[in-house]
N, C-alpha and C. Protein backbone atom coordinates (compact mmCIF):
# COMPACT_ATOMS: atom_id res chain seq x y z
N UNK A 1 68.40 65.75 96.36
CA UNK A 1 68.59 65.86 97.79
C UNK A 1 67.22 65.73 98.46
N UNK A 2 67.17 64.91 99.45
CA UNK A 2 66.34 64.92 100.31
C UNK A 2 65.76 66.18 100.99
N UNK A 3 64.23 66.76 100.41
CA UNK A 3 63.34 67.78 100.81
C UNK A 3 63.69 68.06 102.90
N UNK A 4 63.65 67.41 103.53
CA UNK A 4 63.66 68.08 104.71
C UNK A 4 64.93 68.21 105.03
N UNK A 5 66.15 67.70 104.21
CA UNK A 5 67.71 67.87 104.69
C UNK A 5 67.68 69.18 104.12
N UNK A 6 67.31 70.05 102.86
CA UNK A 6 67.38 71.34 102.28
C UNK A 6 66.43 72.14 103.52
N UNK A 7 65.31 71.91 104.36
CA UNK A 7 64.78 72.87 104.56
C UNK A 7 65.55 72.99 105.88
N UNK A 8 66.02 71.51 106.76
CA UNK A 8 66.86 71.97 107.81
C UNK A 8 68.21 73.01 107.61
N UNK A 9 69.04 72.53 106.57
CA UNK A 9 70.27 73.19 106.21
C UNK A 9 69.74 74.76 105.89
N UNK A 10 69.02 75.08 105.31
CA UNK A 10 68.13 76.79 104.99
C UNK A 10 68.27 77.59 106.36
N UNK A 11 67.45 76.38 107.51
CA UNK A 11 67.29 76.67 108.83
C UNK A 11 68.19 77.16 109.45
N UNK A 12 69.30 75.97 109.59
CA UNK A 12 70.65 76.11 110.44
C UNK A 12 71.32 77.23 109.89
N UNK A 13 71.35 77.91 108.71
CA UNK A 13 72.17 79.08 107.67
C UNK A 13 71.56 80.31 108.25
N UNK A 14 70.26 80.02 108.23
CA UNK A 14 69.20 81.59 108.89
C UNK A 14 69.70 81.87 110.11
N UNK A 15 69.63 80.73 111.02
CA UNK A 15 69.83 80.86 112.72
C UNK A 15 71.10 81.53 112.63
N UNK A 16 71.97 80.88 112.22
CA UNK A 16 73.50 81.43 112.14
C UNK A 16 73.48 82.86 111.83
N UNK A 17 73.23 83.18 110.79
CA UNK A 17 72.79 84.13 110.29
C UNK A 17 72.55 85.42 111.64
N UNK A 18 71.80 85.11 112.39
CA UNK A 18 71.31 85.75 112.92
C UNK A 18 72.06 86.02 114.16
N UNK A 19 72.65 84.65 114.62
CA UNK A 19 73.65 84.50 115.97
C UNK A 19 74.78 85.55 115.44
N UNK A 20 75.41 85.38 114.15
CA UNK A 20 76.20 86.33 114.12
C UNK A 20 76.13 87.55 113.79
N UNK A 21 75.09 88.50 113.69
CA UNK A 21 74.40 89.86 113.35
C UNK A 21 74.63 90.19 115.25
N UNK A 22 74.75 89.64 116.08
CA UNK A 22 74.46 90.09 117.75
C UNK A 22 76.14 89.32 117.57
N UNK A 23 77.05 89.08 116.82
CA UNK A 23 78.32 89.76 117.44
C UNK A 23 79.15 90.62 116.88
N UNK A 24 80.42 90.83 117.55
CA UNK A 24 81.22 92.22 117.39
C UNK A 24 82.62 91.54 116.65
N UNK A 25 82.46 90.69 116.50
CA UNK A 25 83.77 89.85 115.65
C UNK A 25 83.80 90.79 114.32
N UNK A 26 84.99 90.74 113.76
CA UNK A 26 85.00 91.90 113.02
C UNK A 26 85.43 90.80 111.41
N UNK A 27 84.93 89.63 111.57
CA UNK A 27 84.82 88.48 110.63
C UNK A 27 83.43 88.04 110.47
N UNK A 28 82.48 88.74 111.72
CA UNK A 28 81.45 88.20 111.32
C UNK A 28 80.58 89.06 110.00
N UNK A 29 80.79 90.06 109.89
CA UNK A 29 79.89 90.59 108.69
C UNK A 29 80.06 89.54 107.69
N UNK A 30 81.01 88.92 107.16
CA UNK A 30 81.45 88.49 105.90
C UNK A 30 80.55 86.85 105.84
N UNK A 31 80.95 86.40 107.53
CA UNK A 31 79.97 85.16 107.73
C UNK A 31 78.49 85.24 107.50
N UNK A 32 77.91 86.22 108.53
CA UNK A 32 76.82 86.94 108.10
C UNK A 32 76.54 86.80 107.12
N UNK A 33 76.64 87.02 105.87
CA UNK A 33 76.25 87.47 104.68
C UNK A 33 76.59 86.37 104.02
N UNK A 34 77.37 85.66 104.12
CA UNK A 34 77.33 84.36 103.22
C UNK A 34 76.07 83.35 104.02
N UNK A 35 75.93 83.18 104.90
CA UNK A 35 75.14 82.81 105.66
C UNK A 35 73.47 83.03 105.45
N UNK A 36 73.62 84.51 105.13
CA UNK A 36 72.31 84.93 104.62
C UNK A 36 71.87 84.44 103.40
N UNK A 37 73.11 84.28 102.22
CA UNK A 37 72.44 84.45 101.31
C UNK A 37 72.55 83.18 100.75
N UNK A 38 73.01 82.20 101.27
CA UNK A 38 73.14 80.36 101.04
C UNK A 38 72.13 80.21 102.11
N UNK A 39 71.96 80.67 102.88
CA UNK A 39 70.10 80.01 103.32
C UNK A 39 69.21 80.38 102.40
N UNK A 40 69.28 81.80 102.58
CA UNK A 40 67.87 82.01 101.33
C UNK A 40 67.95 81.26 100.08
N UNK A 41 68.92 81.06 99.88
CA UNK A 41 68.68 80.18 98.32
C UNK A 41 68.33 78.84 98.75
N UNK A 42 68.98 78.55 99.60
CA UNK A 42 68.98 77.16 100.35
C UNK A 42 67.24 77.29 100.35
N UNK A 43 66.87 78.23 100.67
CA UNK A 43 65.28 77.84 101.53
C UNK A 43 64.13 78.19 99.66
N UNK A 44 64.81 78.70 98.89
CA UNK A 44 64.36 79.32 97.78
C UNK A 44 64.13 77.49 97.51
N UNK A 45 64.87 76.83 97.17
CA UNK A 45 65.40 75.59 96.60
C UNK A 45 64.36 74.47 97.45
N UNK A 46 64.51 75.10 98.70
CA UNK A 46 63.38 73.88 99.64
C UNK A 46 61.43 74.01 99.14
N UNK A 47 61.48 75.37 98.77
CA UNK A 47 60.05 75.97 98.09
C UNK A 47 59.74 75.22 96.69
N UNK A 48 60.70 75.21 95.77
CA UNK A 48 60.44 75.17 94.85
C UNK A 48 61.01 73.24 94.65
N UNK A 49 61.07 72.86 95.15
CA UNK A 49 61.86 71.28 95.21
C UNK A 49 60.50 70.22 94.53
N UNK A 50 59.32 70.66 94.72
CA UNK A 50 58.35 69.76 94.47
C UNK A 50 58.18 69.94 92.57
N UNK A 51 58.68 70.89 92.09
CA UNK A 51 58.62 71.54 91.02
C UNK A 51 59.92 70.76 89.94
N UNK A 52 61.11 70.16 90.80
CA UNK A 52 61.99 69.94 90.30
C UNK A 52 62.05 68.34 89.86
N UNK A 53 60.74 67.90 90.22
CA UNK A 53 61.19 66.58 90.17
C UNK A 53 60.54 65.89 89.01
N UNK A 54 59.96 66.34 87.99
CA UNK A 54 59.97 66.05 86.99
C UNK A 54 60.80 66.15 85.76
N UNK A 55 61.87 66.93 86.60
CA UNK A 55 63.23 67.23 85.30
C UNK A 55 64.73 66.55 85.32
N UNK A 56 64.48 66.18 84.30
CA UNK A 56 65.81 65.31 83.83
C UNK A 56 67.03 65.78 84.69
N UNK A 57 68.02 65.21 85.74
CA UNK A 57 68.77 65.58 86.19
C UNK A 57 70.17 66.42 85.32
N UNK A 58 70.10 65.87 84.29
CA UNK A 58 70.90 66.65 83.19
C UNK A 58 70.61 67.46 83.19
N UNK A 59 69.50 67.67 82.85
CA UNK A 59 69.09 69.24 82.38
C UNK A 59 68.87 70.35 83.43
N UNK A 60 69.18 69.70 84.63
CA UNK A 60 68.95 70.01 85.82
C UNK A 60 70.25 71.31 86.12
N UNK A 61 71.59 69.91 85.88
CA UNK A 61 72.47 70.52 85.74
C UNK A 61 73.09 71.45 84.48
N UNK A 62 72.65 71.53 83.60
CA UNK A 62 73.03 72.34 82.73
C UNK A 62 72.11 73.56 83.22
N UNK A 63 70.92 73.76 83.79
CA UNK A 63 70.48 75.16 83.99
C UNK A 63 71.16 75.45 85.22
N UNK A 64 71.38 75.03 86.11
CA UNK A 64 72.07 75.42 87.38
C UNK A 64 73.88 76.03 86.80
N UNK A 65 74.38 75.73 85.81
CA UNK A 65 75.71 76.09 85.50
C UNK A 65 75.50 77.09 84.38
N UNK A 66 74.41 77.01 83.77
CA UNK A 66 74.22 78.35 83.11
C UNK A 66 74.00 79.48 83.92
N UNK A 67 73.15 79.77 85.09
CA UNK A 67 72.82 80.10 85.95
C UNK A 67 73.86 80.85 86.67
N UNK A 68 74.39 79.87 86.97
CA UNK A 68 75.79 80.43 87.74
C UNK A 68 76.85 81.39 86.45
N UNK A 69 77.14 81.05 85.57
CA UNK A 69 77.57 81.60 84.61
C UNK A 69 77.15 83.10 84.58
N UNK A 70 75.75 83.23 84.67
CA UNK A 70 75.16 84.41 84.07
C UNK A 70 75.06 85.23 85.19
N UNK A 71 75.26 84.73 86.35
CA UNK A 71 75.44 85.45 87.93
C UNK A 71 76.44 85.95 87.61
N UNK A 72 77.69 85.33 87.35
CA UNK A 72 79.25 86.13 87.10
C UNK A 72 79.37 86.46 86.19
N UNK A 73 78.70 86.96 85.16
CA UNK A 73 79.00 87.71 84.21
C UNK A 73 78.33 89.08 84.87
N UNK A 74 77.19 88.70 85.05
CA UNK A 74 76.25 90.36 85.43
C UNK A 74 76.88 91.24 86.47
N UNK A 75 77.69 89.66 87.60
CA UNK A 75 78.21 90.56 88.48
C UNK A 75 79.72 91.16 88.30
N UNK A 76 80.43 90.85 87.35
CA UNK A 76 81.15 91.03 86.75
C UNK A 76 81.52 92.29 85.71
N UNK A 77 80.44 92.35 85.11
CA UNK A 77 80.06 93.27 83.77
C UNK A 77 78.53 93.35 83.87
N UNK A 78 78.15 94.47 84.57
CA UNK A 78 77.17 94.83 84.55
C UNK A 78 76.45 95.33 83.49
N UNK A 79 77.13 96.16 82.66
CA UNK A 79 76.63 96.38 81.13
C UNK A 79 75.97 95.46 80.07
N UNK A 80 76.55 94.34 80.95
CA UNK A 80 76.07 92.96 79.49
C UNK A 80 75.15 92.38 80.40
N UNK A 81 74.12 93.00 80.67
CA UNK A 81 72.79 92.76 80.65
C UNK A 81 71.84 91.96 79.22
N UNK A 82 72.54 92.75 78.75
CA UNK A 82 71.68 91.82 76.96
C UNK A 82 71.67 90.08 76.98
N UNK A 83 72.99 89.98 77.66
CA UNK A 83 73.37 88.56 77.69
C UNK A 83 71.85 87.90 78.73
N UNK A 84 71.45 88.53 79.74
CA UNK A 84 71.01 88.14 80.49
C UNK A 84 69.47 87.60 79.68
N UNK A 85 69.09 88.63 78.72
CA UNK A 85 67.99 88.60 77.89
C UNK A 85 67.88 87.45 76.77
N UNK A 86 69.19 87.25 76.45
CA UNK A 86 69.45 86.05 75.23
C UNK A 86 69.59 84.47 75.86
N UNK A 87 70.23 84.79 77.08
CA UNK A 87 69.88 83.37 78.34
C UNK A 87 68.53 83.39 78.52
N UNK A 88 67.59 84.17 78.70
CA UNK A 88 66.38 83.98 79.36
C UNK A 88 65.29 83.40 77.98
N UNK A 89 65.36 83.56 76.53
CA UNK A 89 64.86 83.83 76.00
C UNK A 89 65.60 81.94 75.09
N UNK A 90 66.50 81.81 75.40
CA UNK A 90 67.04 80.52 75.32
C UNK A 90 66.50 79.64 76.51
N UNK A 91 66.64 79.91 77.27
CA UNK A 91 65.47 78.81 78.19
C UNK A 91 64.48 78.94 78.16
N UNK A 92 63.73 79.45 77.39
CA UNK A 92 62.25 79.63 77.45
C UNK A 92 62.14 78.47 76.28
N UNK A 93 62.88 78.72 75.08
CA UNK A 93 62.86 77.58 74.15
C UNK A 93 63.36 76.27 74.29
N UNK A 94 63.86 76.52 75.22
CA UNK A 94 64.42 75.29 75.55
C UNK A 94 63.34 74.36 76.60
N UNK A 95 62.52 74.80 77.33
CA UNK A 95 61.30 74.77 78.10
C UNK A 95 60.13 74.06 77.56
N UNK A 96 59.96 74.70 75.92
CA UNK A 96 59.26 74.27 75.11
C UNK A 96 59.49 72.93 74.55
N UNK A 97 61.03 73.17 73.63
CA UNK A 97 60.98 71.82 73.52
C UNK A 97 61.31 70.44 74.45
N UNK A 98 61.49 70.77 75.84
CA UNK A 98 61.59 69.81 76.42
C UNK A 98 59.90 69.30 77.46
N UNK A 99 59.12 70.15 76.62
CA UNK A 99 57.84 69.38 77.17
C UNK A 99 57.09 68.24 76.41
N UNK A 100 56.46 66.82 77.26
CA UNK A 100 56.29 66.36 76.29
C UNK A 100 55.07 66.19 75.88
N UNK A 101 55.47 66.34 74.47
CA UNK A 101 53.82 65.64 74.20
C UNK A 101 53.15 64.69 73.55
N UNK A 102 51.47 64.24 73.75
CA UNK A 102 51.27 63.49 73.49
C UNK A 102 51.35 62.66 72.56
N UNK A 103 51.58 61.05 72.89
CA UNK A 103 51.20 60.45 71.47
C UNK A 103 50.35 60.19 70.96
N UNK A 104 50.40 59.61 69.52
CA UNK A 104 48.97 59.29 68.80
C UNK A 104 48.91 57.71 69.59
């Protein structure tokens, strides 16, 4: 995705965000808060975008669906935290071997 379409969309999520915190709609908390927290990632994603572009779009998507995976499990089953440690400790190796290195 195009870097200034993520940092506008972050934008427009915050503003909203905020327009609906000053009303009394009794639907807006729920907007609110989705609002809040798909900008901030939205704007997390616009920070870190220069970082992303050396990685294989595959692999792109396989950490973004692990990711999500391990969001609904934790939030799900909070106890299986361990899981969270055996994901983290699997992308770290996985980190490794996907750097490259030099040839002779």
């Amino acid at each position: 995705m195009h870097r200034p379409t993520l940092g506008i969309i972050a934008l427009i999520l915050l503003i909203t965000a905020v327009a609906l915190l000053l009303s009394d709609s009794e639907d807006a908390d729920l907007w609110r808060s989705a609002c809040t927290r798909v900008g901030l990632l939205m704007a997390a994603i616009w920070l870190a975008y220069p970082h992303f572009k050396g990685i294989h779009p595959t692999v792109m998507a396989v950490i973004l669906i692990a990711a999500a995976a391990l969001m609904f499990v934790v939030y799900r089953k909070p106890k299986d935290i361990a899981l969270l440690g055996a994901i983290a400790i699997f992308f770290f190796f996985l980190r490794s071997k996907l750097r490259r290195r030099p040839t002779r």
